[in-house]
Protein backbone atom coordinates (compact mmCIF):
# COMPACT_ATOMS: atom_id res chain seq x y z
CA UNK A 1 -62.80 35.01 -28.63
CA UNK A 2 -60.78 38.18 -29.48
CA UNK A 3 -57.41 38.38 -31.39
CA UNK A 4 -55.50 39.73 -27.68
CA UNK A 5 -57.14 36.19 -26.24
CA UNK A 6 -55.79 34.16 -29.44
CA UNK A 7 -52.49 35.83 -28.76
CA UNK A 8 -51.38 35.56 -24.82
CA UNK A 9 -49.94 33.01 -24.13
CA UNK A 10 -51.75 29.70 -21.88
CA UNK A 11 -50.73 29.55 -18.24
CA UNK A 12 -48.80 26.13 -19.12
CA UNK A 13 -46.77 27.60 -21.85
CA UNK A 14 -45.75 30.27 -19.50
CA UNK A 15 -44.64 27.30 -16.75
CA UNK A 16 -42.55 25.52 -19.49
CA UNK A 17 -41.28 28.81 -20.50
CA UNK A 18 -39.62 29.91 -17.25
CA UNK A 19 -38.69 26.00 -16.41
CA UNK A 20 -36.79 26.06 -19.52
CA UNK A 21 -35.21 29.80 -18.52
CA UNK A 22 -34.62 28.19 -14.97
CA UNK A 23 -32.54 24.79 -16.68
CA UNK A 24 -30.61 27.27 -18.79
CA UNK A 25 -29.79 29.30 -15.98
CA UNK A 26 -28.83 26.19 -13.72
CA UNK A 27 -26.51 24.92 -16.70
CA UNK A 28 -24.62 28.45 -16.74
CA UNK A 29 -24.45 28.52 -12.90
CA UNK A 30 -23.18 24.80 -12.71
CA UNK A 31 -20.99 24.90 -15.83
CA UNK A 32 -19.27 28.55 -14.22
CA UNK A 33 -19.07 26.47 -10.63
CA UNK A 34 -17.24 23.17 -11.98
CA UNK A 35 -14.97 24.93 -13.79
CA UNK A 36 -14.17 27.68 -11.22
CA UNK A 37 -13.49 24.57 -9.33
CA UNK A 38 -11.24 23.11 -11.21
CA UNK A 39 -9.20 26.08 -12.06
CA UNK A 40 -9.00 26.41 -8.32
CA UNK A 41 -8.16 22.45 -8.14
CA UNK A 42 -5.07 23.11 -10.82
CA UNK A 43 -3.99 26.87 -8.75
CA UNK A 44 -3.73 25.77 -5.60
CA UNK A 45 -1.89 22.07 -5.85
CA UNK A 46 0.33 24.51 -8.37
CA UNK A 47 0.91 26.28 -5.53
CA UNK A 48 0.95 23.74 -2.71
CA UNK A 49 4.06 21.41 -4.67
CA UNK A 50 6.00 25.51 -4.94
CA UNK A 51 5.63 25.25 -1.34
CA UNK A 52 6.59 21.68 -1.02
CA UNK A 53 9.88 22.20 -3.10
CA UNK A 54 10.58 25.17 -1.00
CA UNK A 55 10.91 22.92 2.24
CA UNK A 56 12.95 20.51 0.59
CA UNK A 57 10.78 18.16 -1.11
CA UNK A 58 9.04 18.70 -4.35
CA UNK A 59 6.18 16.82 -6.50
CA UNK A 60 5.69 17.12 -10.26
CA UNK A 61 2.80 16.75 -12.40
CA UNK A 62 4.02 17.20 -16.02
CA UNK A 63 0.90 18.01 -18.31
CA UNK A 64 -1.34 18.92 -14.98
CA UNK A 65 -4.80 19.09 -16.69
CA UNK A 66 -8.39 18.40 -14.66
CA UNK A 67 -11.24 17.15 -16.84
CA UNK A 68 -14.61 14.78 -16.68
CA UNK A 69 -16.92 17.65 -16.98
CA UNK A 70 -19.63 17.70 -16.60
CA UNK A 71 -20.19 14.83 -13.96
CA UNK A 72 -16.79 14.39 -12.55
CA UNK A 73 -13.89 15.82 -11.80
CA UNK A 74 -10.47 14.49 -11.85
CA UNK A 75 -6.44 15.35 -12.18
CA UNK A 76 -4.74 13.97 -14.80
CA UNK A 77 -0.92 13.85 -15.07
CA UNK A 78 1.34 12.60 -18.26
CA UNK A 79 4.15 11.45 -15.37
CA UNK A 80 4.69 11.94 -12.24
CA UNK A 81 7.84 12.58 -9.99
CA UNK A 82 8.41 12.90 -6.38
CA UNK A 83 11.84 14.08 -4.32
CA UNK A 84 12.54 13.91 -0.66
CA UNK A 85 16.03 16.07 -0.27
CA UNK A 86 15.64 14.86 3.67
CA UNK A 87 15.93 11.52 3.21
CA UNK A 88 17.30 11.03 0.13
CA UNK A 89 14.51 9.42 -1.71
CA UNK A 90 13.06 10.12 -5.00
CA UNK A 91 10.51 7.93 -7.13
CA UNK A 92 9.29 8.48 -10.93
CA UNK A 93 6.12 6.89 -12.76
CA UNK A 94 3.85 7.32 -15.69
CA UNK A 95 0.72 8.59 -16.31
CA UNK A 96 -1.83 9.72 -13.50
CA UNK A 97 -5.70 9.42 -13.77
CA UNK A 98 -8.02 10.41 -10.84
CA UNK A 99 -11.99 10.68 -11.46
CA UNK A 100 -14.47 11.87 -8.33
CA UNK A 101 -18.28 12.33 -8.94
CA UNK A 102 -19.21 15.89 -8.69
CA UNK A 103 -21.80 14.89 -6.16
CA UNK A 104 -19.28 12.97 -4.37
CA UNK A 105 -15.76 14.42 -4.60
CA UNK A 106 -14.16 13.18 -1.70
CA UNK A 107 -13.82 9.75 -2.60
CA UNK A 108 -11.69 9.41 -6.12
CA UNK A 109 -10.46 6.44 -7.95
CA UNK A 110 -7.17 6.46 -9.16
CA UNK A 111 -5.05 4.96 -11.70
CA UNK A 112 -1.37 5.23 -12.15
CA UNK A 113 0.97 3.74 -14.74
CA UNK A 114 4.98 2.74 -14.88
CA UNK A 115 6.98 2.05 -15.42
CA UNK A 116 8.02 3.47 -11.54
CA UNK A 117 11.87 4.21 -10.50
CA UNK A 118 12.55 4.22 -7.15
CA UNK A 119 15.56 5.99 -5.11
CA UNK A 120 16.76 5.37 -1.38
CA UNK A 121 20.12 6.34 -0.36
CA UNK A 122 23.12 5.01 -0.04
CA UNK A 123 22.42 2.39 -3.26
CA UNK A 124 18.62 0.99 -2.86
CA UNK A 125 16.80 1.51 -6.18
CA UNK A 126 13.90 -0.56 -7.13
CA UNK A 127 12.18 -0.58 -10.53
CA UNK A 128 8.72 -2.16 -11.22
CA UNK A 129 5.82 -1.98 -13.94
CA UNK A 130 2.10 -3.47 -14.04
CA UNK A 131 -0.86 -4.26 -15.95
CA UNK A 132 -2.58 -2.29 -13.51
CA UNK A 133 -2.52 -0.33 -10.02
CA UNK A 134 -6.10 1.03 -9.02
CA UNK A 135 -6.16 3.31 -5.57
CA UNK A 136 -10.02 4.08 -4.20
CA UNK A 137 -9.79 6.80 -1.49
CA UNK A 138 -12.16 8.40 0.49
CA UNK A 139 -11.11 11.76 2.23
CA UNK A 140 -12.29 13.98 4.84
CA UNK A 141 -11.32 17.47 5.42
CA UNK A 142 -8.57 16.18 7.82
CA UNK A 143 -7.26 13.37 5.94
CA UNK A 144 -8.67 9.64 4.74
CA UNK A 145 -11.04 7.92 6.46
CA UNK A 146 -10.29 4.80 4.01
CA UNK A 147 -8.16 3.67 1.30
CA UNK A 148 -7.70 0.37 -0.59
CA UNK A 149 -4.77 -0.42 -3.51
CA UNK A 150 -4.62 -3.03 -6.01
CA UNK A 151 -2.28 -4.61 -8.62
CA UNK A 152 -1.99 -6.94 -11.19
CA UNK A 153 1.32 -8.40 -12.99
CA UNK A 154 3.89 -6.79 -10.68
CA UNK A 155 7.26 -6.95 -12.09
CA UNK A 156 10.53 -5.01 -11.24
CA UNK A 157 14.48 -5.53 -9.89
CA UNK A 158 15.64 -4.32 -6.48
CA UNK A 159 19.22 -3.44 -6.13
CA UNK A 160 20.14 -3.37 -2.53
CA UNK A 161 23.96 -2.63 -1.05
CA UNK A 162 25.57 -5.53 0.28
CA UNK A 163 26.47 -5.31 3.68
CA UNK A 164 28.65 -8.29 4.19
CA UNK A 165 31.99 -7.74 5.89
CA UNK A 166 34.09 -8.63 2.63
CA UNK A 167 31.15 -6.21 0.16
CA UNK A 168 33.59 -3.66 -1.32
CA UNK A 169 32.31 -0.33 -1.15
CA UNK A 170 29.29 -0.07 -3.93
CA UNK A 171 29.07 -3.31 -4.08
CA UNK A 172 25.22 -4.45 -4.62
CA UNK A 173 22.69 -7.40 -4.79
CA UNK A 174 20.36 -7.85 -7.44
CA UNK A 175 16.51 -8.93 -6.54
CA UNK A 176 13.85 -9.85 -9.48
CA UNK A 177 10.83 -10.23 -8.02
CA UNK A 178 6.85 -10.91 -9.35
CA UNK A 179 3.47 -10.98 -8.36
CA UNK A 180 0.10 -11.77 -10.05
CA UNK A 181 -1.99 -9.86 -7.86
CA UNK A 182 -1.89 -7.78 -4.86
CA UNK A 183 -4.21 -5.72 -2.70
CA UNK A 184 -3.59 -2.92 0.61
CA UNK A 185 -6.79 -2.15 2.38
CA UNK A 186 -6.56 1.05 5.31
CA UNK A 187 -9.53 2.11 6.69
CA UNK A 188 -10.37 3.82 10.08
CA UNK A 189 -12.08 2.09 13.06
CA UNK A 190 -12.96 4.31 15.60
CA UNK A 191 -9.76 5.68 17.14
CA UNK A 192 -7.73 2.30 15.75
CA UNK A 193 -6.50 1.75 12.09
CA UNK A 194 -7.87 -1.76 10.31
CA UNK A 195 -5.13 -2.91 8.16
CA UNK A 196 -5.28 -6.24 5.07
CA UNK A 197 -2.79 -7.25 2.93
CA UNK A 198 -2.73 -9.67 0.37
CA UNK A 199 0.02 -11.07 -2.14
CA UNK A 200 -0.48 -13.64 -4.92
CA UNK A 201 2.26 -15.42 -6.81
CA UNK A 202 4.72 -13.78 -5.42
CA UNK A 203 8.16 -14.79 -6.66
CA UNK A 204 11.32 -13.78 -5.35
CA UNK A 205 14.48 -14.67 -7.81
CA UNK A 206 18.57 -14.02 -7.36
CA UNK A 207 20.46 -12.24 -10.24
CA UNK A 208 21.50 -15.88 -11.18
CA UNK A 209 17.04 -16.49 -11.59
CA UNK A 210 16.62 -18.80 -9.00
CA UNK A 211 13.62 -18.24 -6.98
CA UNK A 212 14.49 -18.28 -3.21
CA UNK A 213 11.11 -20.03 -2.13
CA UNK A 214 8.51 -21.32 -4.54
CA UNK A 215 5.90 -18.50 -5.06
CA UNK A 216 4.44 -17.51 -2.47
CA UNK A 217 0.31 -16.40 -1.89
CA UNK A 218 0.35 -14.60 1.86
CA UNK A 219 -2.18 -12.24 3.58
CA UNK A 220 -2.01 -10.28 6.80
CA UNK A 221 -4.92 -9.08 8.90
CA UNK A 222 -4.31 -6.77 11.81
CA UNK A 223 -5.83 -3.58 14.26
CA UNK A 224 -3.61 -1.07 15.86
CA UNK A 225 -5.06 0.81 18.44
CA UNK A 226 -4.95 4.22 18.60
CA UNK A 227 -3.19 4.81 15.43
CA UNK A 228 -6.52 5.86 13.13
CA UNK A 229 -4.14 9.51 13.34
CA UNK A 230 -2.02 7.86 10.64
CA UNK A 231 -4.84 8.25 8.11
CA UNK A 232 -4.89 11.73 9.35
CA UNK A 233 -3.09 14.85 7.21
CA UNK A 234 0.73 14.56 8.13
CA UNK A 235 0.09 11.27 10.21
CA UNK A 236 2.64 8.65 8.72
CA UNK A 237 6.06 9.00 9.33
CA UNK A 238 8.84 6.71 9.36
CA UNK A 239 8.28 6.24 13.09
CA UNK A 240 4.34 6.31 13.43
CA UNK A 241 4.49 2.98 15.02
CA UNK A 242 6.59 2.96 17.76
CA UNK A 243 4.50 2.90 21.05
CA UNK A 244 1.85 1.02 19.49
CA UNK A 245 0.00 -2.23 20.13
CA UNK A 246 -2.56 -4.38 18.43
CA UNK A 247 -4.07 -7.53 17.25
CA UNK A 248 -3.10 -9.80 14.61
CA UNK A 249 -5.70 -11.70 14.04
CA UNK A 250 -4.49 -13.74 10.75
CA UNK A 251 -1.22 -13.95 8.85
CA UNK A 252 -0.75 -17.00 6.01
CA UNK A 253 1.78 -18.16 4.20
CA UNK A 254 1.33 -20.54 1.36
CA UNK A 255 3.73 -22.02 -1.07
CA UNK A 256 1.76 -24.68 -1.99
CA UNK A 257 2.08 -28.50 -1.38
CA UNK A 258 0.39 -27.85 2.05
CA UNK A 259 2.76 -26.01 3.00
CA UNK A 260 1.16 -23.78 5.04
CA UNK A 261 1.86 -21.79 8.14
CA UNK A 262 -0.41 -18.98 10.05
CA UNK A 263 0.00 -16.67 12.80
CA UNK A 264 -2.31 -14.67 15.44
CA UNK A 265 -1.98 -12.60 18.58
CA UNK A 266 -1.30 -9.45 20.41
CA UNK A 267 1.48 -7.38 19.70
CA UNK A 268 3.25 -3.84 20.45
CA UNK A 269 5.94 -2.14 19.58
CA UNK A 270 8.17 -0.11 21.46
CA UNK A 271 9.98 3.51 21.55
CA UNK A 272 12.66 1.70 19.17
CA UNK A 273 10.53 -0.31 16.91
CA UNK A 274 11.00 -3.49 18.55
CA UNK A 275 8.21 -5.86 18.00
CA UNK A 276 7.02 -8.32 21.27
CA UNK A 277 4.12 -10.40 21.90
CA UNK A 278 2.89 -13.92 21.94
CA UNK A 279 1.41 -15.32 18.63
CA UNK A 280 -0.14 -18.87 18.12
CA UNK A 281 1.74 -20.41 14.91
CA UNK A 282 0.43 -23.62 12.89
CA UNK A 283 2.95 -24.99 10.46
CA UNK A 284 1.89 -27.74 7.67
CA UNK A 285 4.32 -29.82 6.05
CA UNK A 286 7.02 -28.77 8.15
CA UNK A 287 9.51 -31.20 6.27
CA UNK A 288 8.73 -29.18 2.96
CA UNK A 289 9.93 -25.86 4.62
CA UNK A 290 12.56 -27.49 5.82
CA UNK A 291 14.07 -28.29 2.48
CA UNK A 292 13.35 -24.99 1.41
CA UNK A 293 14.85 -22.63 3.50
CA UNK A 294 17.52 -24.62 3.75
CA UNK A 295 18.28 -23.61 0.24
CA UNK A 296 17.97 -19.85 1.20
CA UNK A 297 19.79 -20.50 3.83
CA UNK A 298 22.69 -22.67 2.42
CA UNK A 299 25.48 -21.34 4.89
CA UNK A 300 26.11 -24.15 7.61
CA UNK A 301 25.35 -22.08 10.85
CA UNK A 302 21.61 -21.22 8.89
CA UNK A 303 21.20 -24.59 8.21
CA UNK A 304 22.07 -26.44 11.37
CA UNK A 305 19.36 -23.59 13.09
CA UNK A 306 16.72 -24.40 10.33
CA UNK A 307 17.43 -28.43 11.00
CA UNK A 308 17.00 -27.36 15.02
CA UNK A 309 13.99 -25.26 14.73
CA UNK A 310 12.34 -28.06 12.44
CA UNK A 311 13.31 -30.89 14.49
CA UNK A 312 11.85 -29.02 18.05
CA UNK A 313 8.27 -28.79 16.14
CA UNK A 314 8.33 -32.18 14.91
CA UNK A 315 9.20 -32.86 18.69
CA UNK A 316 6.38 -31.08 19.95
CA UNK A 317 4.06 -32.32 17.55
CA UNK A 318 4.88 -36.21 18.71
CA UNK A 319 6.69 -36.93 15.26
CA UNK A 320 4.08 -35.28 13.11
CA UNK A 321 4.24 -33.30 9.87
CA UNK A 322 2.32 -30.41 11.68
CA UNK A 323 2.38 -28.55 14.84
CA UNK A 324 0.77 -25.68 16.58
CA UNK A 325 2.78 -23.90 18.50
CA UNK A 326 3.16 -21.02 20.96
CA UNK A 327 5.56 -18.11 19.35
CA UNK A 328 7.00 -16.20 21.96
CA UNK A 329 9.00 -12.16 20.64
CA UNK A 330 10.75 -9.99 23.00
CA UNK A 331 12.20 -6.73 21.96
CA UNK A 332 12.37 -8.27 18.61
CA UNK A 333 13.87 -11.99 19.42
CA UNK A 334 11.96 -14.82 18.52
CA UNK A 335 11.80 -18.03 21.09
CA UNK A 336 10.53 -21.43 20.39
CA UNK A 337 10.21 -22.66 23.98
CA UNK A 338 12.95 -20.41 25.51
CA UNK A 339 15.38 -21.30 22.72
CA UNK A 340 16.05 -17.81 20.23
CA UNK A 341 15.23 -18.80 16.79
CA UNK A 342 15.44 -15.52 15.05
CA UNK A 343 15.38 -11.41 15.04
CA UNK A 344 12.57 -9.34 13.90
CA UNK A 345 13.42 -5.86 11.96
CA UNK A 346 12.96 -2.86 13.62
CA UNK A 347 9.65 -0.39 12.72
């Protein structure tokens, strides 16, 4: 064996030698790509919220930073703030934290913190803070294809204008309201939009701290056709329900003591937001609702029609505590076998 064969180098030492060259070189080309990224990520939403502001509405991320290299990418924000000129809303929070994987970047987790401030004119402002409020959203190039929010230890006031015909002008009402949990689930379903809600604990007090009901755990499970578009870029507006129909196929209410009352059926909604349809309602206990809303409804004319409604189920349940029956809604009125029991906001 001669010194040259001593010397060159084995055919596996050169294979380790140019795998190693070809990791270094893939680190360099992926370190350069995910952080050309997010210096595009940070340019262009810089951009987009100029452009936003210049139309009248404006979003700010004070401290806009992206991080998580190397396997994820995410926007971080020390507070946010958002301002609708148009209609005369503005909200505020705390910190924002968003985290996709790299391999994976259209579906994010997010986490924001309060405390939030809200603004609707004339006079509606609502302030709230939590433990926690997690978002998971999966995108597409033309919008979401799913999202899902949850909270825990919801807390805030609402201060709405009061709108009786002796209110003096600014005069408001003060709302404290709580919730353990809470959970909003979105997804698309072909062309129709899959919609749950949830609620847990929620309490509902006066300025004076009396709850109006005892707290309440409800849910809502529903399909409207057509109207996967409102996942879509630009999709929601105030109005993206009108001229719709669908399917609720569960809504509960439970504040406890078995009381208990569901809901199903068809729906739709027409060119003014009126809701109609014909929904299947079973009420448990209906003596303990009665005593209840008749304390959120102390005036005399709420509490003869609470007394009427309850009596008419007890009726058509032959004198028992529970009855199952059919829930018929108009252009928004309610009837209990052709009698109107109550109006439904508009959408």
């Amino acid at each position: 064996m001669t010194a040259a064969d001593i010397a060159a180098p084995s055919p596996g030492s050169r294979k380790i030698r140019r795998l190693a060259i070809g990791i270094v070189l893939f680190l360099i080309a992926y370190s350069g790509a995910w952080f050309f990224a997010a210096n595009q990520i940070e340019t262009r939403l810089a951009a987009f919220l100029v452009h936003r502001k210049a139309n009248g509405s404006s979003a700010e991320c004070d401290g806009m930073d992206v991080r998580g290299f190397p396997f994820r990418i995410g926007l971080f924000c020390n507070s946010v703030r958002l301002d609708d000129a148009g209609r005369g809303a503005s909200a505020s929070f705390g910190a924002l934290r968003s985290a996709a994987q790299v391999y994976r970047p259209g579906h994010a987790i997010i986490e924001l913190d309060g405390p939030a401030e809200i603004r609707f004119s004339p006079g509606m402002t609502v302030s709230a803070d939590w433990t926690l409020l997690h978002a998971s959203v999966q995108a597409t190039l033309s919008g979401l294809n799913r999202t899902s929010i949850t909270y825990d230890e919801l807390a805030g006031t609402a201060m709405l204008p009061a709108f009786e015909d002796d209110a003096a002008p600014g005069d408001t009402h003060k709302f404290i309201f709580n919730a353990g949990h809470g959970e909003a689930h979105l997804r698309q379903n072909g062309p129709d939009l899959d919609a749950a809600l949830s609620v847990d604990k929620f309490d509902l007090k006066l300025d004076d701290g009396l709850s109006l009901l005892p707290p309440v755990n409800a849910s809502a499970d529903m399909t409207f056709v057509d109207r996967a578009s409102l996942m879509q870029k630009g999709g929601w507006k105030p109005d993206a329900l009108r001229g719709s129909k669908g399917e609720m196929r569960n809504v509960t209410l439970d504040l406890g003591n078995s009381m208990v009352t569901t809901a199903s059926g068809p729906f739709s909604v027409n060119d003014q937001g009126l809701i109609s349809g014909e929904f299947s309602v079973t009420m448990k206990n209906i003596e303990g609702w009665r005593q209840n809303l008749v304390k959120v409804f102390p005036d005399k004319d709420d509490t003869v029609m609470v007394n009427n409604i309850a009596n008419m189920l007890t009726a058509l349940a032959d004198g028992k505590n529970e009855a199952t029956v059919k829930l018929n809604v108009r252009d928004g009125i309610a009837f209990l076998a052709f009698f109107p029991i109550g109006e439904l906001p508009q959408l």
